[in-house]
Protein backbone atom coordinates (compact mmCIF):
# COMPACT_ATOMS: atom_id res chain seq x y z
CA UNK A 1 0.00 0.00 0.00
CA UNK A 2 1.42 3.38 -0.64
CA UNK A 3 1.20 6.30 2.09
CA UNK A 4 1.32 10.06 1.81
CA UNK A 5 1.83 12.53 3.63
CA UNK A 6 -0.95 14.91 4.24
CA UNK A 7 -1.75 17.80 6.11
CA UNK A 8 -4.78 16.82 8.83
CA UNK A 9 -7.27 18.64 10.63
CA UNK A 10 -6.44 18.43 14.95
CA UNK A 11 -8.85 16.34 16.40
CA UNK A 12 -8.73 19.43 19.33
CA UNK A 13 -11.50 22.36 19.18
CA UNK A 14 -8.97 25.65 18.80
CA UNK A 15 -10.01 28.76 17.51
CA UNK A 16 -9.39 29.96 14.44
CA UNK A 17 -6.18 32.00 14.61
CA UNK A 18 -3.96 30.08 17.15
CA UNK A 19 -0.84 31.79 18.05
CA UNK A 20 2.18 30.04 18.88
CA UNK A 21 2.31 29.82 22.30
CA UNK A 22 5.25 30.99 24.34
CA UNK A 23 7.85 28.73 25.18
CA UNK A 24 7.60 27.86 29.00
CA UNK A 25 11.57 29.23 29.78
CA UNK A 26 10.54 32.71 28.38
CA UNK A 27 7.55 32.88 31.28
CA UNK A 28 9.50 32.30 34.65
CA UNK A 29 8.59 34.75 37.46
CA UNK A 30 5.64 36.21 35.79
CA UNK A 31 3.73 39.05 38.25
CA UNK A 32 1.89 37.93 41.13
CA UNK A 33 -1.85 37.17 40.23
CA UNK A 34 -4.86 35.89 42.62
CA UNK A 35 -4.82 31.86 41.92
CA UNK A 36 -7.33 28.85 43.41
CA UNK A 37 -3.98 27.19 43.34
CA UNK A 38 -0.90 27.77 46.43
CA UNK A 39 2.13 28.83 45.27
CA UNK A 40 4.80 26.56 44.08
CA UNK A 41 7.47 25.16 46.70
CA UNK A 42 10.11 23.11 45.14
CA UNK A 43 10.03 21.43 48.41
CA UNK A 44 6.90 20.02 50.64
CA UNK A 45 8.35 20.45 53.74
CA UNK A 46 5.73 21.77 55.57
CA UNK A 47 3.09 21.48 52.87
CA UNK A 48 1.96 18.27 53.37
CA UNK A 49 3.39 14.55 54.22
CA UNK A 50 3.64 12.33 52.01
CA UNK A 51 1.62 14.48 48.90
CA UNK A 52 1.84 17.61 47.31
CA UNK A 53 -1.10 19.49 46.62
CA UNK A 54 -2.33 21.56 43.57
CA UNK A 55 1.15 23.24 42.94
CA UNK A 56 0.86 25.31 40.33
CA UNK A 57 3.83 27.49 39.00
CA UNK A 58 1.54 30.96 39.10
CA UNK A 59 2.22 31.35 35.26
CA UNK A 60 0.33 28.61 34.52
CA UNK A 61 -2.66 30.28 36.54
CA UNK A 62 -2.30 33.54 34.09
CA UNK A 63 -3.83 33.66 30.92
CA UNK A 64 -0.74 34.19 28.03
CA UNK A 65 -2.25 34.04 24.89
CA UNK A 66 -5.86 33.38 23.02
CA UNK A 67 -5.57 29.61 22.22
CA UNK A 68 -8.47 28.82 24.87
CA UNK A 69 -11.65 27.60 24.71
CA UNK A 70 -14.45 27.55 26.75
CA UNK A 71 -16.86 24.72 28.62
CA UNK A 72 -20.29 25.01 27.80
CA UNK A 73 -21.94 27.29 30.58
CA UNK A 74 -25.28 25.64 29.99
CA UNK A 75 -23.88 22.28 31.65
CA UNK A 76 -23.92 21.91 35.18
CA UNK A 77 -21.23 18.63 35.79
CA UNK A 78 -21.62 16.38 38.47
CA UNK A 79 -19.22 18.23 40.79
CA UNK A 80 -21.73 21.14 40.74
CA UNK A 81 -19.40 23.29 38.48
CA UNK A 82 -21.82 25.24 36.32
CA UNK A 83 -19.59 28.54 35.13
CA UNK A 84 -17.21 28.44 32.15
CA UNK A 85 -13.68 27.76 33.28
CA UNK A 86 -10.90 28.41 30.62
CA UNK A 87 -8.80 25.59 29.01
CA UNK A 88 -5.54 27.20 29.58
CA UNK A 89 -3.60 24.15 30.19
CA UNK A 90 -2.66 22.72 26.83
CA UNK A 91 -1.77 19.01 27.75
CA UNK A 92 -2.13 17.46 31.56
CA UNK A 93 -0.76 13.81 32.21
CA UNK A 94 -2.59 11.66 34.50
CA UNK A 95 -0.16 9.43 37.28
CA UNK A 96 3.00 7.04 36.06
CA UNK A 97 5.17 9.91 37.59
CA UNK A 98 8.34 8.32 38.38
CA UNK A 99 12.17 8.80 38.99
CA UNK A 100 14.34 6.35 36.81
CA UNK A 101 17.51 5.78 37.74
CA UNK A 102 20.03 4.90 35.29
CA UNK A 103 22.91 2.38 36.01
CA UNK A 104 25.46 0.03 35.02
CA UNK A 105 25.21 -3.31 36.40
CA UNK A 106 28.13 -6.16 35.87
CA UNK A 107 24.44 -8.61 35.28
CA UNK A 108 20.79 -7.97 35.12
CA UNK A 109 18.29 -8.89 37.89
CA UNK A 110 18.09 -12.58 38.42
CA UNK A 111 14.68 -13.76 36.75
CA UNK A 112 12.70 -15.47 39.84
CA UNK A 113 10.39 -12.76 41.37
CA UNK A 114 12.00 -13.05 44.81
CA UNK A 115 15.21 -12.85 44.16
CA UNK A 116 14.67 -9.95 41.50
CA UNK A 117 13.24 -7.98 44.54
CA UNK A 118 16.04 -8.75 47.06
CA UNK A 119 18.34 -7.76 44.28
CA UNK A 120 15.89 -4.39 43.52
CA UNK A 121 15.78 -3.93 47.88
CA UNK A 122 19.98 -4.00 47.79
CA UNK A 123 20.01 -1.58 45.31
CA UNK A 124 17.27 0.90 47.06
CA UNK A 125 19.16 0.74 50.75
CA UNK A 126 21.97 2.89 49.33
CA UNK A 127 20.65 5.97 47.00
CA UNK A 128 23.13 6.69 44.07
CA UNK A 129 24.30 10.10 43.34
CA UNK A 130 21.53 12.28 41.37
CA UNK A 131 23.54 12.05 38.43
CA UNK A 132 22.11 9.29 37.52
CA UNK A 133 18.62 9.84 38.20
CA UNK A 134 15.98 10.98 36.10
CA UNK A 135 12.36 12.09 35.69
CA UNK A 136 10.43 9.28 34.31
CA UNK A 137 7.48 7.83 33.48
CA UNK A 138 4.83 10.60 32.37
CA UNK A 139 7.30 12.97 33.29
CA UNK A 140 8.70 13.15 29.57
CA UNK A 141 5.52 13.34 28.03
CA UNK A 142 5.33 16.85 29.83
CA UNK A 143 8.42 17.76 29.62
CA UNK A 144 8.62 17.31 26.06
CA UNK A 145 5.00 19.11 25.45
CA UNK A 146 6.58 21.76 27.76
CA UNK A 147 9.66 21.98 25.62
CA UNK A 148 7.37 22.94 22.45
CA UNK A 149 5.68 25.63 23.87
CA UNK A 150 2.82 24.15 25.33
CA UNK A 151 1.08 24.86 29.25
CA UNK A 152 1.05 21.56 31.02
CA UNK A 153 0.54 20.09 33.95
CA UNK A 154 1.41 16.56 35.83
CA UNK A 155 -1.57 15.11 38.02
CA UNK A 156 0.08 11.95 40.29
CA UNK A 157 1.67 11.63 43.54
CA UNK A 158 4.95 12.05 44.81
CA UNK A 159 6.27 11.31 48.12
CA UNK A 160 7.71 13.59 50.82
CA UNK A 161 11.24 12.52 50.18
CA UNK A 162 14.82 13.21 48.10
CA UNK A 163 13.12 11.62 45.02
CA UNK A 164 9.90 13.41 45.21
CA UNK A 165 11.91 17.07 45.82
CA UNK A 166 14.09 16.08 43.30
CA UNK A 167 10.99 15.37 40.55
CA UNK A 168 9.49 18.53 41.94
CA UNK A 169 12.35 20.53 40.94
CA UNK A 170 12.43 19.26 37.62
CA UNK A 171 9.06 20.07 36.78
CA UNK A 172 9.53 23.35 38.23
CA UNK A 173 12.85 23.95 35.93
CA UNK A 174 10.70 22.81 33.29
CA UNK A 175 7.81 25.15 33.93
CA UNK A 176 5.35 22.15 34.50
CA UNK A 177 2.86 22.92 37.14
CA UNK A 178 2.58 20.24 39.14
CA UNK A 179 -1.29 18.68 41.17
CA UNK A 180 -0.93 15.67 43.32
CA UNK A 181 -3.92 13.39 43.94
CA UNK A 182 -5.07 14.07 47.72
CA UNK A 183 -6.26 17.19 50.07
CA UNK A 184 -5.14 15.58 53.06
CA UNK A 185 -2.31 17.29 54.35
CA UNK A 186 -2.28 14.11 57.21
CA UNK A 187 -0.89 11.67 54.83
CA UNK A 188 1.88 9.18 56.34
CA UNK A 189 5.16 9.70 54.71
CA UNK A 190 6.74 7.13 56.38
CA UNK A 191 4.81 4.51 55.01
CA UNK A 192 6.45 3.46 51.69
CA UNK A 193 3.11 3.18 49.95
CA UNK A 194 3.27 6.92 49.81
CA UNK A 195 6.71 7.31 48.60
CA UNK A 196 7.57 8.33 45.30
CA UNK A 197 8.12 5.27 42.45
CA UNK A 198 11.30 5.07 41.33
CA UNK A 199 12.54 2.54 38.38
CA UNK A 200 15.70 1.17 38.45
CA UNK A 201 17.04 0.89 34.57
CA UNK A 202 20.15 -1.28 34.65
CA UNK A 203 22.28 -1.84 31.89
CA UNK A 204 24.52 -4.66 31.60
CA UNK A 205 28.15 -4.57 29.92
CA UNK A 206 26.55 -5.75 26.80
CA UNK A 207 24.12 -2.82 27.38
CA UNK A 208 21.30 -5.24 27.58
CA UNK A 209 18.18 -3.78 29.93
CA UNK A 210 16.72 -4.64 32.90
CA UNK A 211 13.97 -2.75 34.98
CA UNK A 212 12.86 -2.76 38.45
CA UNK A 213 10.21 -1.16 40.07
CA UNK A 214 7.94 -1.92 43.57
CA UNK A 215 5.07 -1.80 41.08
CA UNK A 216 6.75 -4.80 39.72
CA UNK A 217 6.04 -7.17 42.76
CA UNK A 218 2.71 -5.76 44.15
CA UNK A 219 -1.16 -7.36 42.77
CA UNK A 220 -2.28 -4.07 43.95
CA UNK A 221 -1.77 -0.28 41.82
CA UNK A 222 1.49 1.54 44.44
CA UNK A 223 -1.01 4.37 45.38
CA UNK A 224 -4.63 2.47 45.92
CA UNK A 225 -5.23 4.41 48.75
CA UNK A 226 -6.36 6.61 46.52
CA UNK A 227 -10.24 6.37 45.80
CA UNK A 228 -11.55 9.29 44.32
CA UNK A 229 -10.52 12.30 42.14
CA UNK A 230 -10.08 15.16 44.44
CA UNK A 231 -11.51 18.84 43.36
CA UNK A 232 -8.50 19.89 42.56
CA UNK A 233 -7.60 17.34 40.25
CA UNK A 234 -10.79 17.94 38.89
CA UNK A 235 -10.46 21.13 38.19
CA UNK A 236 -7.11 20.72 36.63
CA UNK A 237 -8.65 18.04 33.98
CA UNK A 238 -11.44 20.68 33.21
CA UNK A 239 -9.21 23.32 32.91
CA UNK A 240 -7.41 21.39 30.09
CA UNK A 241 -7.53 21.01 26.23
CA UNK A 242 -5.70 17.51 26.61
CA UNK A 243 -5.34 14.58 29.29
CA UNK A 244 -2.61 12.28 28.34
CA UNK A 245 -2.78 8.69 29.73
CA UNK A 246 -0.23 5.71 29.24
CA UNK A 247 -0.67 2.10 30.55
CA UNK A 248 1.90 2.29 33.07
CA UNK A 249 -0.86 4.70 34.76
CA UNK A 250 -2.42 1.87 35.75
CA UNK A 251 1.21 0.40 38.26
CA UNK A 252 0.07 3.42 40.70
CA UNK A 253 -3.59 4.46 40.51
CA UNK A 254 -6.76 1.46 40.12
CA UNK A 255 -8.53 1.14 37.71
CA UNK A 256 -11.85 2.73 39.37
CA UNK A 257 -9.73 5.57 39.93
CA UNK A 258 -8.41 6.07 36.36
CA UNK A 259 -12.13 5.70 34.94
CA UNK A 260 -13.38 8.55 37.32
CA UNK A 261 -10.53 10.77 35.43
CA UNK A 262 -11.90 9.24 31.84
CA UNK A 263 -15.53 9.84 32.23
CA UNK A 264 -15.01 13.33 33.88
CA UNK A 265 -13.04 14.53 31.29
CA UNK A 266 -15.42 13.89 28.69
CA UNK A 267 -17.99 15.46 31.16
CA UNK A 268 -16.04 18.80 30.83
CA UNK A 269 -14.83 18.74 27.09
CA UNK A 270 -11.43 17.42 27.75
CA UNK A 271 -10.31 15.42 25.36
CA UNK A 272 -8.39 11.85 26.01
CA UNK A 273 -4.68 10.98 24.45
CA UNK A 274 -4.09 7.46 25.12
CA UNK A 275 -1.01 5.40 24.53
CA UNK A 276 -1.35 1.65 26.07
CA UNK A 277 2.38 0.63 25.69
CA UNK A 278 3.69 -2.84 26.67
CA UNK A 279 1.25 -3.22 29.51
CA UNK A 280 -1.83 -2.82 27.29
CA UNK A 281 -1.53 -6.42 26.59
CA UNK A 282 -1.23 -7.50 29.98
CA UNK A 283 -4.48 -5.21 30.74
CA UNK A 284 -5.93 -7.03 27.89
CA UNK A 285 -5.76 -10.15 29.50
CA UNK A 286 -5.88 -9.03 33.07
CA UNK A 287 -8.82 -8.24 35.79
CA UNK A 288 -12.35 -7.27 35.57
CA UNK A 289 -11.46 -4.05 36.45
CA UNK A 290 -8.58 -3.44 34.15
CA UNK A 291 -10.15 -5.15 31.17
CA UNK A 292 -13.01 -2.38 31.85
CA UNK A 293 -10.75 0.46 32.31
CA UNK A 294 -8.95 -0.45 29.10
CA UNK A 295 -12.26 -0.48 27.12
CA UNK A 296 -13.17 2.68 28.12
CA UNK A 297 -10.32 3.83 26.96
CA UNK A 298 -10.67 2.34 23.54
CA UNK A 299 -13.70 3.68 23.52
CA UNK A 300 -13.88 7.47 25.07
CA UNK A 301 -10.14 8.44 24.41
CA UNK A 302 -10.25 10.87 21.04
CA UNK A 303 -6.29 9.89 19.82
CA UNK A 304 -4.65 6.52 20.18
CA UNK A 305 -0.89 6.07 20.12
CA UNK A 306 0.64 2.68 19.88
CA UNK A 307 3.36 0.91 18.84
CA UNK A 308 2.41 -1.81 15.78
CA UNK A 309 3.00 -4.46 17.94
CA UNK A 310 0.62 -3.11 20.59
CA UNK A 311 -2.05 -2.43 17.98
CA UNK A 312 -1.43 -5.92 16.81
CA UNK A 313 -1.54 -7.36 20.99
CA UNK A 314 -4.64 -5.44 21.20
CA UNK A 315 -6.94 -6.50 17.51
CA UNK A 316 -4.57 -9.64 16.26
CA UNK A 317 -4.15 -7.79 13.15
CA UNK A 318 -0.64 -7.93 12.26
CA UNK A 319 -1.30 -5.22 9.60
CA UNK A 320 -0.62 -1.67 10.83
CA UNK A 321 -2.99 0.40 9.12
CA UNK A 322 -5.68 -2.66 9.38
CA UNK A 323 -5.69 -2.60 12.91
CA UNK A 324 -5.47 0.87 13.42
CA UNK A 325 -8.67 0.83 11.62
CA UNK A 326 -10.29 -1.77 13.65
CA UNK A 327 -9.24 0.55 16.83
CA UNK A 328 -10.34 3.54 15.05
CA UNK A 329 -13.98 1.80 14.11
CA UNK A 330 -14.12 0.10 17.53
CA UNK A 331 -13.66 3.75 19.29
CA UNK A 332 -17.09 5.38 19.87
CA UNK A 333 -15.18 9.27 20.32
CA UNK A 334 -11.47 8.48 18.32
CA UNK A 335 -10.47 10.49 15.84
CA UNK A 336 -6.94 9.67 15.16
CA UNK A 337 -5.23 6.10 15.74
CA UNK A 338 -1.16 7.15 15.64
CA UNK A 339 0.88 3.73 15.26
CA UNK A 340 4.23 4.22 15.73
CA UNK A 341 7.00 2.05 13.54
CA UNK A 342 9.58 2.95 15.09
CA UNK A 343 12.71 4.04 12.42
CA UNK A 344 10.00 3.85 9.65
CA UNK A 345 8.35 6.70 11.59
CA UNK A 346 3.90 6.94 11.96
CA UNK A 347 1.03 6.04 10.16
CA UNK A 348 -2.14 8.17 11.37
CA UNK A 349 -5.35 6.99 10.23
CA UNK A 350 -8.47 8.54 10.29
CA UNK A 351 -11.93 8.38 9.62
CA UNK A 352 -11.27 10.40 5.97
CA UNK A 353 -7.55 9.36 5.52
CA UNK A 354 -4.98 7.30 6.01
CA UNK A 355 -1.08 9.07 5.95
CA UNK A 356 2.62 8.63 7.11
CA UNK A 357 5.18 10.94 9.11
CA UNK A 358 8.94 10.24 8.83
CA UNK A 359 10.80 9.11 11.90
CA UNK A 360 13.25 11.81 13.52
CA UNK A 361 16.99 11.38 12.63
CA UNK A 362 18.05 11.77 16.37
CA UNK A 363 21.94 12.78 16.96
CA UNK A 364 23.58 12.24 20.15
């Protein structure tokens, strides 16, 4: 089949003459304005234990340019909101907030589950030095909308500890505001179910890689003490053009949880990137719950991004644009199904077309 390139129509509601917005780094220390938000603290000493709550660098609270748009004000939601709030947050990202750290191993993690997390628990009772940690998970999603210009936001918990200052201050670098998932300002920090997840990426002298995470030897999501989508994270979904979801959400916050954040957002006009990655198939095939949760997504998110061999885990279609259809037809609210082929770059398909965008010649 032959593809070609072609200009498409964003599946997101902007007006007519969109600016380009201004890049994040050229907005630090804006004026004081009145926010619904508290200041940003790179540290949450003192905030809270154990969560930080609806920290938002004030510049995301100011309104920079005329790319938003507007809830209906005839629609009273189910949280009582009735008034138009503006979309200025381009893109928020919903959990899988994480610190990877990076290092070389002389041989991966044995394979048996046990031993993997003895071997994971040796490497956690001594911290390595921050140079070789970095901000993972969701993280990069935001960071690299953030790096293009865009107003974003990270929704997920991290823990009162080095690795949660240290993913704080990277968002805050990056101009990323940041809302974590509870109000209560009693939450135990000393239990490790509230500490930040970190992923240890180990490379091996054949640079073979291994990961290790908590998430990796728990039945349960890290942070299922969380049961319900607070008002501020609420607020930060409606206030947003775009919530970006991955499966690796579903390692800290249950499923019940993540659809809450689904069917709000298409309560309040926000609409739903979704990228499964490697653990769609394991959701695929896993509980009740997360068979549900994954559904919904195929169902109510507006773009899906894959890989071909996830489209092909989730339709068993080993053709690309094939099952990108079948996604796309199976999807009661998608618009765009974005499989990624790595080196051969992306085919996007929708409803009217079918096209292809080159990979990225990266340099390091």
């Amino acid at each position: 089949m032959n593809l070609n390139t072609a200009t498409l129509k964003s599946p997101i509601l902007s007006p007519p003459s969109h600016p380009t917005p201004i890049p994040p780094r050229l907005l630090l220390n804006p004026p004081p304005i009145p926010s619904p938000y508290r200041p940003y603290c790179s540290s949450v000493s003192g905030v809270c234990s154990g969560g930080v709550v609806a920290v938002f660098p004030s510049k995301h609270n100011q309104l920079r340019h005329c790319t938003s748009f507007f809830c209906s004000a005839s629609t009273t939601t189910s949280d009582g909101y009735s008034r138009p709030v503006v979309k200025d947050i381009d893109v928020a990202t919903l959990g899988n907030l994480c610190v990877d750290i990076v290092l070389s191993v002389p041989q991966l993690p044995p394979p048996a589950p046990e031993d993997r997390k003895a071997y994971m628990e040796q490497l956690s009772s001594c911290p390595p030095d921050k140079q070789f940690w970095e901000a993972g998970g969701n993280c990069n999603s935001a960071i690299a909308a953030a790096r293009l210009g865009l107003h974003c936001a990270a929704i997920g918990h991290v823990g009162d500890e080095i690795y949660g200052h240290f993913l704080l201050d990277v968002l805050k670098n990056e101009g990323i505001g940041m809302v974590g998932m509870v109000e209560d300002a009693d939450v135990n920090s000393s239990n490790a179910s509230y500490e930040t997840l970190l992923c240890w990426v180990l490379v091996d002298p054949l640079q073979r890689h291994g990961f290790c995470s908590r998430a990796d030897f728990s039945k349960e999501p890290a942070f299922n003490w969380v049961t319900e989508l607070s008002g501020e994270v609420k607020m930060a979904i409606r206030r947003s053009k775009i919530l970006f979801c991955n499966g690796y959400g579903f390692d800290d916050l249950s499923p019940a949880l993540i659809m809450a954040a689904i069917d709000y957002a298409v309560e309040v006009g926000t609409s739903i990137f979704f990228d499964p990655g490697p653990r769609g198939k394991s959701l695929s095939r896993g509980s009740p719950e997360e068979r549900l949760a994954l559904n919904k997504f195929l169902q109510k998110s507006d773009v899906l991004l894959l890989t071909s061999d996830e489209a092909e885990s989730l339709t068993g279609i080993n053709d690309p644009v094939l099952a990108g259809q079948k996604l796309l037809n199976r999807g009661a609210r998608t618009k765009w199904v974005v499989v990624k082929m790595g080196a051969r770059g992306s085919i996007i398909i929708t409803r009217s077309s079918i096209s292809c965008a080159p990979a990225f010649k990266l340099y390091y």
